[in-house]
C-alpha atoms as a PDB file:
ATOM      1  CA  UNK A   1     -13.056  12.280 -26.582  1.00  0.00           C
ATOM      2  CA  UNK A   2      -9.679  11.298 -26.260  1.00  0.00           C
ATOM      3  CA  UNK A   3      -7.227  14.573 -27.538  1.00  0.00           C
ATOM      4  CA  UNK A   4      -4.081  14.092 -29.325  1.00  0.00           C
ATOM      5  CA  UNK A   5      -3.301  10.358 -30.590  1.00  0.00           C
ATOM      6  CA  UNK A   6      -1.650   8.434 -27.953  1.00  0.00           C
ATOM      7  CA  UNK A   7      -1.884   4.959 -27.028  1.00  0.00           C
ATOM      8  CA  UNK A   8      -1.834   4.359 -23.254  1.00  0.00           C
ATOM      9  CA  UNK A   9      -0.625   1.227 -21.124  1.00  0.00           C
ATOM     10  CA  UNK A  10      -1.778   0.631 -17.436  1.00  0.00           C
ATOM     11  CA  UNK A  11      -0.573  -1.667 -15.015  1.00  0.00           C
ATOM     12  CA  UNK A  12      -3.068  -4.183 -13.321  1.00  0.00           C
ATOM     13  CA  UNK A  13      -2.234  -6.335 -10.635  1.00  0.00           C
ATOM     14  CA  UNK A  14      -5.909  -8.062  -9.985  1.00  0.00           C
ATOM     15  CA  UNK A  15      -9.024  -8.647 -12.044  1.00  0.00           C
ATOM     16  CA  UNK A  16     -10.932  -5.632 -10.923  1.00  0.00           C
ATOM     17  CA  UNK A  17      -7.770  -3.476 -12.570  1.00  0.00           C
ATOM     18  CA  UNK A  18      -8.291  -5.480 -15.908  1.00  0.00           C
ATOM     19  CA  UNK A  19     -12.325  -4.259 -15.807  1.00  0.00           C
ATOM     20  CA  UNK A  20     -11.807  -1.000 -14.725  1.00  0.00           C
ATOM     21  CA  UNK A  21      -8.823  -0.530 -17.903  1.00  0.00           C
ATOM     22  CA  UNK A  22     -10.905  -1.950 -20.261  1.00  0.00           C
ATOM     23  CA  UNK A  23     -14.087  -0.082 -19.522  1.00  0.00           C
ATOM     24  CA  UNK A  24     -12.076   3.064 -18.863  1.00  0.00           C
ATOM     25  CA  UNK A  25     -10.410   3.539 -22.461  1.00  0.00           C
ATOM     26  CA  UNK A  26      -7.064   2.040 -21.936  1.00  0.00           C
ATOM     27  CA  UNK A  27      -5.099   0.553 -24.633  1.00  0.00           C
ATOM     28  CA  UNK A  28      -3.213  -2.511 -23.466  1.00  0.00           C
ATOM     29  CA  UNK A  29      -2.268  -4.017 -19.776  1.00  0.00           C
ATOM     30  CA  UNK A  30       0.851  -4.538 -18.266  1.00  0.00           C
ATOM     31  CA  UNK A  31      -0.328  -7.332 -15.944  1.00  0.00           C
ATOM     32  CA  UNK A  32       2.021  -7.938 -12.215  1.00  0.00           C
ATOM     33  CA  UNK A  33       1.981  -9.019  -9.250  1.00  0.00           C
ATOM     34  CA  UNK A  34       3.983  -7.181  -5.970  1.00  0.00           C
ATOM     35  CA  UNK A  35       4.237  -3.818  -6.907  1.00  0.00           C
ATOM     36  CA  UNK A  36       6.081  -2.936  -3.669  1.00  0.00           C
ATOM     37  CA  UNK A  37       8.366  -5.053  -4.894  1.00  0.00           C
ATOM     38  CA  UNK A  38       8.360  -3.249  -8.398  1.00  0.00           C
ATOM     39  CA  UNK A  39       6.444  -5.567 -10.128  1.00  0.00           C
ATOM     40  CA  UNK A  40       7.264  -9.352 -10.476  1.00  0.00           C
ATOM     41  CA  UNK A  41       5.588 -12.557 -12.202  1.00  0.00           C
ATOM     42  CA  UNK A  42       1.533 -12.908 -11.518  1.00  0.00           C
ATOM     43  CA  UNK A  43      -0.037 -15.838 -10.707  1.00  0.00           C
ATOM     44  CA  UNK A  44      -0.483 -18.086 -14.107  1.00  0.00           C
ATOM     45  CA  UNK A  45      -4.328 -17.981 -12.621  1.00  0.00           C
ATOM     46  CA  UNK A  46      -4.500 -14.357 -12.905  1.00  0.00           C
ATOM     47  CA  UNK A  47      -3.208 -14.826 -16.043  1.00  0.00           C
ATOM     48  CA  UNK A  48      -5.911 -17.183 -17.197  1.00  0.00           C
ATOM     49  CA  UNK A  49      -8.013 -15.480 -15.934  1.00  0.00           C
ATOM     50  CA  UNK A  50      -7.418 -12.028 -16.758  1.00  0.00           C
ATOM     51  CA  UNK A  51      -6.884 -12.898 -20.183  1.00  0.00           C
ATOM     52  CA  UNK A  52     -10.028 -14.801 -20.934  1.00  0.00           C
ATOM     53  CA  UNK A  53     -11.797 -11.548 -18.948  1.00  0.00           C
ATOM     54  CA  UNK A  54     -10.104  -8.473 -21.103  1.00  0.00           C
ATOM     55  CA  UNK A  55     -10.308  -7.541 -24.517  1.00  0.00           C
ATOM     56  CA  UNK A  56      -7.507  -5.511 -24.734  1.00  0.00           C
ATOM     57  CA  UNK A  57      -3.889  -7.007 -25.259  1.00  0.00           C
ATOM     58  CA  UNK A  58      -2.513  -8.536 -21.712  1.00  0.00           C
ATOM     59  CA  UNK A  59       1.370  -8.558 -21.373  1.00  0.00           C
ATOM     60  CA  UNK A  60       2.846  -9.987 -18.346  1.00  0.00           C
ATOM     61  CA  UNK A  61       5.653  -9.256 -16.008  1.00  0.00           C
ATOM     62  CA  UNK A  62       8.152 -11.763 -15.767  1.00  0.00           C
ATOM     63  CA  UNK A  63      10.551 -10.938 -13.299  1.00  0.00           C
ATOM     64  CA  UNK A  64      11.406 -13.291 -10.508  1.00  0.00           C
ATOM     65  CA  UNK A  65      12.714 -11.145  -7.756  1.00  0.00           C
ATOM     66  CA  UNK A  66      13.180  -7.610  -6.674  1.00  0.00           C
ATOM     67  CA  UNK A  67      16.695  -6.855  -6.184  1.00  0.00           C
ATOM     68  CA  UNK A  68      18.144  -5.825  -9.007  1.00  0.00           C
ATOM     69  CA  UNK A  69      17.942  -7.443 -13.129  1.00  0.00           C
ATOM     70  CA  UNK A  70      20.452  -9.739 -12.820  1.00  0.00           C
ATOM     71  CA  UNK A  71      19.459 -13.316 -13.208  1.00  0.00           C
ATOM     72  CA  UNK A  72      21.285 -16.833 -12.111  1.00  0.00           C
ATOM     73  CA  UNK A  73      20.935 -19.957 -13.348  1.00  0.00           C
ATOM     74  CA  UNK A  74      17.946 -21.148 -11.376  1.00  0.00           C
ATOM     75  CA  UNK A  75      15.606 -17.273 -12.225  1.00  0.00           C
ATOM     76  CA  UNK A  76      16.221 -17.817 -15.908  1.00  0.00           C
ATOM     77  CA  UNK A  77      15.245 -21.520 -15.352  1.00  0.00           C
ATOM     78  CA  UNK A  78      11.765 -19.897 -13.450  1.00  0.00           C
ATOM     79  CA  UNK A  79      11.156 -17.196 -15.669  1.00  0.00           C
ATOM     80  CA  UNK A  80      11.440 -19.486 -18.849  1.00  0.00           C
ATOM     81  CA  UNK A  81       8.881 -21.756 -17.189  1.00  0.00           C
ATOM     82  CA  UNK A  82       6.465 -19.150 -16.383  1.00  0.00           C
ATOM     83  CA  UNK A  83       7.049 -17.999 -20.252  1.00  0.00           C
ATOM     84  CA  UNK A  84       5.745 -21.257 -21.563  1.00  0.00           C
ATOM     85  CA  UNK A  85       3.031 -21.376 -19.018  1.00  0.00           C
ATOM     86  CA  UNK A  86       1.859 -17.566 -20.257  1.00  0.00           C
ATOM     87  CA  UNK A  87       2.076 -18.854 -23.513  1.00  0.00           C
ATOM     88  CA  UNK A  88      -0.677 -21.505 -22.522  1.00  0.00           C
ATOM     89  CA  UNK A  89      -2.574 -18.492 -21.883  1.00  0.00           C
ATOM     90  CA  UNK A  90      -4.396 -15.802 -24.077  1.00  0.00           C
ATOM     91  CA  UNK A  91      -1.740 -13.121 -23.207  1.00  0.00           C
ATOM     92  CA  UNK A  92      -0.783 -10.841 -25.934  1.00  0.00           C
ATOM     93  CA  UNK A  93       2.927 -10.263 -24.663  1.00  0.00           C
ATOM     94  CA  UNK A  94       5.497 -10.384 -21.953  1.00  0.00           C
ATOM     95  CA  UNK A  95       7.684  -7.950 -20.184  1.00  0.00           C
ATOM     96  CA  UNK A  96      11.020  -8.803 -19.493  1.00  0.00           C
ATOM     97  CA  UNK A  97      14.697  -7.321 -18.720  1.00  0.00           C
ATOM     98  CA  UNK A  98      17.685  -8.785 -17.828  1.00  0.00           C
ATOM     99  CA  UNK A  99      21.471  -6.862 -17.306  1.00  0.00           C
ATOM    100  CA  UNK A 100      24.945  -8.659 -16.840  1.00  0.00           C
ATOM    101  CA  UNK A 101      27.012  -7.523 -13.888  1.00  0.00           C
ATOM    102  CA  UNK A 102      28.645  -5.259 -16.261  1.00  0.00           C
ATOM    103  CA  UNK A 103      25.452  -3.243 -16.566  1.00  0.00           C
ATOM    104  CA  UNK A 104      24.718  -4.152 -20.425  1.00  0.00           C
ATOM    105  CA  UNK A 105      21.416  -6.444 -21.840  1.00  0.00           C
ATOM    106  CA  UNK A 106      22.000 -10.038 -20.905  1.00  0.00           C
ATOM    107  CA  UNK A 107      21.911 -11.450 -25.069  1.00  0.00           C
ATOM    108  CA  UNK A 108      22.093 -15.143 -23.530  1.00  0.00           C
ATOM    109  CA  UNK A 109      19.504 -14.777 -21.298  1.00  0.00           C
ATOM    110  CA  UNK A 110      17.152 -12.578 -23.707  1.00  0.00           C
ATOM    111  CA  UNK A 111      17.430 -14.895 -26.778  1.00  0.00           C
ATOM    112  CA  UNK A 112      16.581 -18.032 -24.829  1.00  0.00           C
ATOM    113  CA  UNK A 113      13.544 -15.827 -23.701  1.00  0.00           C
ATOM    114  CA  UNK A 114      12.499 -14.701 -27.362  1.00  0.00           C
ATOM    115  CA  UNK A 115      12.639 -18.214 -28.307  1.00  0.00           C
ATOM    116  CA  UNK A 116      10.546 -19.273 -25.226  1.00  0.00           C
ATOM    117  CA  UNK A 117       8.062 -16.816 -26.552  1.00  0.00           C
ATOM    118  CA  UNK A 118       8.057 -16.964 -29.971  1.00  0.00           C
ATOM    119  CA  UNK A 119       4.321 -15.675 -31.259  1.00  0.00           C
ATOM    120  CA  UNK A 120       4.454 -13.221 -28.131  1.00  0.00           C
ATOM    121  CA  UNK A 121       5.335  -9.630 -28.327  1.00  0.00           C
ATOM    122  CA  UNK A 122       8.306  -8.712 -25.824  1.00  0.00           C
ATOM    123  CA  UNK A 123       8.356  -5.587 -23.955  1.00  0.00           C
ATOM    124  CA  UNK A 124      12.141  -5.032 -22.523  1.00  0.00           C
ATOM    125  CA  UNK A 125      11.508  -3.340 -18.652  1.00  0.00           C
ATOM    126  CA  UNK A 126      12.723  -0.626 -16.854  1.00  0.00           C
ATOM    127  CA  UNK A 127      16.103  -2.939 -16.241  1.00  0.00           C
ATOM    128  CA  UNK A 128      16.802  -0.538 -19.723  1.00  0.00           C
ATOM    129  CA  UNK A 129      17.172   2.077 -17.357  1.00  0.00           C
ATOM    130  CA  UNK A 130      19.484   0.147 -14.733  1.00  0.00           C
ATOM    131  CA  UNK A 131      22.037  -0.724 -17.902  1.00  0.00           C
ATOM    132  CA  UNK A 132      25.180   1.644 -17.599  1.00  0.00           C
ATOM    133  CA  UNK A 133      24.600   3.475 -21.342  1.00  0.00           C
ATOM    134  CA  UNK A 134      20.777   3.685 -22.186  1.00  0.00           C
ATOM    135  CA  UNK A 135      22.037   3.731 -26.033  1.00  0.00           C
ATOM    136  CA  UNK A 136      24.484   0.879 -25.652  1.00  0.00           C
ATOM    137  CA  UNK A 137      21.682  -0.562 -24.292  1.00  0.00           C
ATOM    138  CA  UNK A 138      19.081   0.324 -27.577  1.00  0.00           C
ATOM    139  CA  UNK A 139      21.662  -1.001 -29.976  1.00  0.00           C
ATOM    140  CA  UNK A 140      21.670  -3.792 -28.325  1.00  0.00           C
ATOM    141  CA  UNK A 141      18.042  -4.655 -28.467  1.00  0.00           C
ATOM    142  CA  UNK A 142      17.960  -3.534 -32.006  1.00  0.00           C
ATOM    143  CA  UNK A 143      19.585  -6.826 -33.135  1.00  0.00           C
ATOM    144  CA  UNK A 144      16.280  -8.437 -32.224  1.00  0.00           C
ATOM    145  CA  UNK A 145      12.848  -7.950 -33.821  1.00  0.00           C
ATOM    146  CA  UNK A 146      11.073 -10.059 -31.124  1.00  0.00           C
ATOM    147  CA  UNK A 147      11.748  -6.749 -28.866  1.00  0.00           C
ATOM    148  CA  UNK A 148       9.228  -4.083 -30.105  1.00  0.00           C
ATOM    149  CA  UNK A 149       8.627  -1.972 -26.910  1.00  0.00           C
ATOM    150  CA  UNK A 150      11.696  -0.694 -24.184  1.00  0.00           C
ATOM    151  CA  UNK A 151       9.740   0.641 -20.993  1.00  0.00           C
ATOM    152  CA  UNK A 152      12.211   3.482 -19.943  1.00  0.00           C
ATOM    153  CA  UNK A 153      12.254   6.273 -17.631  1.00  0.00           C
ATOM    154  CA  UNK A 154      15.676   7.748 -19.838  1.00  0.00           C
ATOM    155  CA  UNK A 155      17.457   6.246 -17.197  1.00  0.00           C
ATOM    156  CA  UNK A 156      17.657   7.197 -13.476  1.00  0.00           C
ATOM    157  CA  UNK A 157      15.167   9.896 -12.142  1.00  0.00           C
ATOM    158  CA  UNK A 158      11.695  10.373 -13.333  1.00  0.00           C
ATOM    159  CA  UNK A 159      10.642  10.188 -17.496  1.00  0.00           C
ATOM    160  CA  UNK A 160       9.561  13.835 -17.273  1.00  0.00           C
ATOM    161  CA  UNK A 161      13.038  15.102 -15.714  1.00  0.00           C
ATOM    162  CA  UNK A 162      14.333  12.760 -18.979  1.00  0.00           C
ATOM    163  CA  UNK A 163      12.144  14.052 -21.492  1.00  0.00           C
ATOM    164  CA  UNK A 164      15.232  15.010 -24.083  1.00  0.00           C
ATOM    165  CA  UNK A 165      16.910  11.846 -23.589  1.00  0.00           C
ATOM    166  CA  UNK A 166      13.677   9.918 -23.879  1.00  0.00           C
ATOM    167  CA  UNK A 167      12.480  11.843 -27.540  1.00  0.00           C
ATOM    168  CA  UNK A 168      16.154  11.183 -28.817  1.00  0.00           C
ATOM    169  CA  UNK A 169      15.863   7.393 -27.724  1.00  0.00           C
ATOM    170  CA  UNK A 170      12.651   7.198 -29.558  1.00  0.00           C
ATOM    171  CA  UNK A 171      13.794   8.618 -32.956  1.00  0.00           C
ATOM    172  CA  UNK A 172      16.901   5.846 -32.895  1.00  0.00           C
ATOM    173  CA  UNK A 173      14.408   3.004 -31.135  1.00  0.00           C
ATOM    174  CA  UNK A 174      11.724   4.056 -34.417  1.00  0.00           C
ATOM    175  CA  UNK A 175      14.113   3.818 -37.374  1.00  0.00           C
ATOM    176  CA  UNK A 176      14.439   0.294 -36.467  1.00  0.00           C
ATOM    177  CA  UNK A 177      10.613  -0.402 -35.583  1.00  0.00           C
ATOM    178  CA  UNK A 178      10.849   0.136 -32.020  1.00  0.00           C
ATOM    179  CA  UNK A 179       8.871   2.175 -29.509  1.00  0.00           C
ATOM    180  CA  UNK A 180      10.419   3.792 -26.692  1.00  0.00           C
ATOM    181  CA  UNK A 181       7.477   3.647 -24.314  1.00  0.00           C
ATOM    182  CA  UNK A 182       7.682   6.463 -21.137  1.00  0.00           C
ATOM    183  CA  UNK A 183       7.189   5.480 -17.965  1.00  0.00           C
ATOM    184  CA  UNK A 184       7.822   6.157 -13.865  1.00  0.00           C
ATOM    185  CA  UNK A 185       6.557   9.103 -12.374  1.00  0.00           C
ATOM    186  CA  UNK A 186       3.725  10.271 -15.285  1.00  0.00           C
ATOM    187  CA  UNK A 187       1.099  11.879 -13.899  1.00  0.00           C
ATOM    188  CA  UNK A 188      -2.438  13.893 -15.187  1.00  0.00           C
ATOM    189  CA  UNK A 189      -0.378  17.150 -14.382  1.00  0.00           C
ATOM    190  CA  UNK A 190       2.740  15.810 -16.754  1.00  0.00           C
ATOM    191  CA  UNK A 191       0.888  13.148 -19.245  1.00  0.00           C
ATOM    192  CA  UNK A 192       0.570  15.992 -21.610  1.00  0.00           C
ATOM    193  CA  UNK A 193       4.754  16.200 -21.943  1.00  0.00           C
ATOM    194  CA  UNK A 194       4.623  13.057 -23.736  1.00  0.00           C
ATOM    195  CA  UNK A 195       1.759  13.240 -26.399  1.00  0.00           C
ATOM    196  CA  UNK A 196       3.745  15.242 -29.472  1.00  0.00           C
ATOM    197  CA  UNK A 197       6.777  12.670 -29.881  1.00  0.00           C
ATOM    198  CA  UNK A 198       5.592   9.080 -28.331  1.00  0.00           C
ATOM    199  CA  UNK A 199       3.206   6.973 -29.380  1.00  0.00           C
ATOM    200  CA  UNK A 200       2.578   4.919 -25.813  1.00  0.00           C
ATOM    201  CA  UNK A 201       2.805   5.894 -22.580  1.00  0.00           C
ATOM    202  CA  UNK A 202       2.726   3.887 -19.306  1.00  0.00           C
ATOM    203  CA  UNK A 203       0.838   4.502 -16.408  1.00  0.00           C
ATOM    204  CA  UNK A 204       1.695   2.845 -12.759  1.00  0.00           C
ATOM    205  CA  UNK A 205       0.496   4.345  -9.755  1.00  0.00           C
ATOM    206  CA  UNK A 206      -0.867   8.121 -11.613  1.00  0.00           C
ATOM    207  CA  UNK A 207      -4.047   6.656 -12.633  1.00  0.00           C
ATOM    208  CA  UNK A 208      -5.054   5.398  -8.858  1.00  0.00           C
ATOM    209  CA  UNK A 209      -7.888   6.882  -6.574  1.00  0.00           C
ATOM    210  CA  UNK A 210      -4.667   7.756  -4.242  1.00  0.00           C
ATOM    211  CA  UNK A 211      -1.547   7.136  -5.998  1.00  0.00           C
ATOM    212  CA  UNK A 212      -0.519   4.092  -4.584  1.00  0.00           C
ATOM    213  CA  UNK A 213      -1.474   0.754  -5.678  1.00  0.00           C
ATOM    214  CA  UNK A 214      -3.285  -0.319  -2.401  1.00  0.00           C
ATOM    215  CA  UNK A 215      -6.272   1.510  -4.604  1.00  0.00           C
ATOM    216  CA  UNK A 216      -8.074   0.921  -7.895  1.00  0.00           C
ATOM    217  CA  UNK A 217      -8.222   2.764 -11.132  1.00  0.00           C
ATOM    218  CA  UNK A 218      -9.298   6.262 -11.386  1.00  0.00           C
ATOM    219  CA  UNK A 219     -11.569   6.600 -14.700  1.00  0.00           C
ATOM    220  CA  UNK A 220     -10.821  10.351 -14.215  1.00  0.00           C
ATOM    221  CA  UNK A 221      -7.303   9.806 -14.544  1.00  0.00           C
ATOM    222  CA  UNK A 222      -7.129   7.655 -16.822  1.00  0.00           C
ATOM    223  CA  UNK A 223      -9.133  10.268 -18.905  1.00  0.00           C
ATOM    224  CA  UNK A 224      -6.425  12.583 -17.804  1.00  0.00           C
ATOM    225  CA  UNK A 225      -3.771  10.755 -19.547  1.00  0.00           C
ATOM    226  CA  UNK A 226      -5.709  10.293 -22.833  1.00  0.00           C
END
C-alpha cells in the first residue's frame, strides 16, 4: 500500500532497471546511460527497446558530455539529433539542461530543443542547480510550457539539506503549471521529507541493492520511497 500520494521517478540505465521499475510500483523512468559520468544520452537501442518493453512513461537523458551544461555548436547539433531519433521512439519525454557561461538557462539552445521535441514532455536537469540564481533560473523556464518538470537539488548540496528552498521553488514553479521535482541524495531514511509539499520525487542511486549503480533495483526501497 503505497502511504501518502506521491509520484516517484527512478533512473534506469539498462533493460533489467526498466522491469524491475515497472514491476516494483514506480511511476515514470528517467532512462541514461554513464552514470559515473552523471548521466548522459542512452543508446537510441535502449531506447527502442526499453520503450516498447515498459509501460510506464520513459524520458530520456540527453546530455552529451560530462563536464559541465554548457553546450557548443557541434553538442547542440548531437543532442538535437538524438532528440529526433527519441522521437522515432515510444518515449514519453526527454531530459535536458543547458546554462550560458554566465550561469543562466541557455533560451537559444532550449527553444531549438522544444521545437525538436514538440509532442514530448521536457524535463529541465539538474544543470537548474548549476545556474547562478535557482529563481532567475525558474522565471526563466516559466516562459515555456513545453518545460513541465525542473529536476533540482535547490541548488548545490543535497535536496534534503535544501528542503526550504526546494518547497518555496515549488509553490512559484506550481502557479505556473510546473513541478519542482527533488532529487540527489534521497534516500528510504529521508524520502519521507518530501511527501507533504511535492508531488514527484526522483530516485538515483537510493533505491539500489548497494547504493551505487553497479547494482539493480531494490523492490524494498523502492517501497521505501512510496
Amino acid at each position: 500500500m503505497r502511504g501518502v500520494s506521491i509520484m516517484l521517478e527512478v533512473i534506469a540505465t539498462n533493460l533489467q532497471d526498466v522491469i524491475d521499475a515497472n514491476q516494483y510500483g514506480a511511476d515514470r523512468i528517467e532512462l541514461c546511460a554513464n552514470m559515473h559520468e552523471g548521466g548522459l544520452t542512452p543508446s537510441i537501442g535502449l531506447v527502442e527497446e526499453a520503450t516498447k518493453l515498459s509501460k510506464i512513461p520513459v524520458h530520456v537523458m540527453v546530455r552529451s558530455h560530462d563536464h559541465g551544461f554548457v553546450y557548443n555548436a557541434l553538442d547542440q547539433q548531437v543532442m538535437l539529433s538524438d532528440i529526433k531519433h527519441i522521437k522515432e521512439t515510444n518515449a514519453a519525454g526527454i531530459v535536458i539542461g543547458a546554462l550560458t557561461y554566465e550561469g543562466v538557462v541557455d533560451e537559444y539552445f532550449l527553444k531549438k530543443a522544444i521545437q525538436r521535441a514538440e509532442g514530448l514532455d521536457i524535463t529541465f536537469h539538474r544543470a537548474f542547480d548549476s545556474a547562478r540564481i535557482q529563481f532567475e533560473a525558474l522565471q526563466t523556464l516559466m516562459k515555456y510550457d513545453a518545460v513541465k518538470t525542473i529536476l533540482s537539488s535547490g541548488g548545490e548540496g543535497k535536496a534534503a539539506d535544501n528542503l526550504p528552498l526546494l518547497i518555496e521553488l515549488n509553490k512559484v514553479a506550481r502557479e505556473h503549471g510546473k513541478t519542482i521535482m527533488p532529487g540527489h541524495g534521497i534516500n528510504e531514511n529521508n524520502a519521507g521529507m518530501f511527501k507533504a509539499d511535492f508531488d514527484w520525487i526522483h530516485a538515483g542511486s537510493g533505491i539500489r541493492l548497494d547504493g551505487t549503480f553497479q547494482t539493480g533495483i531494490s523492490q524494498k526501497l523502492v517501497h521505501a520511497f512510496l
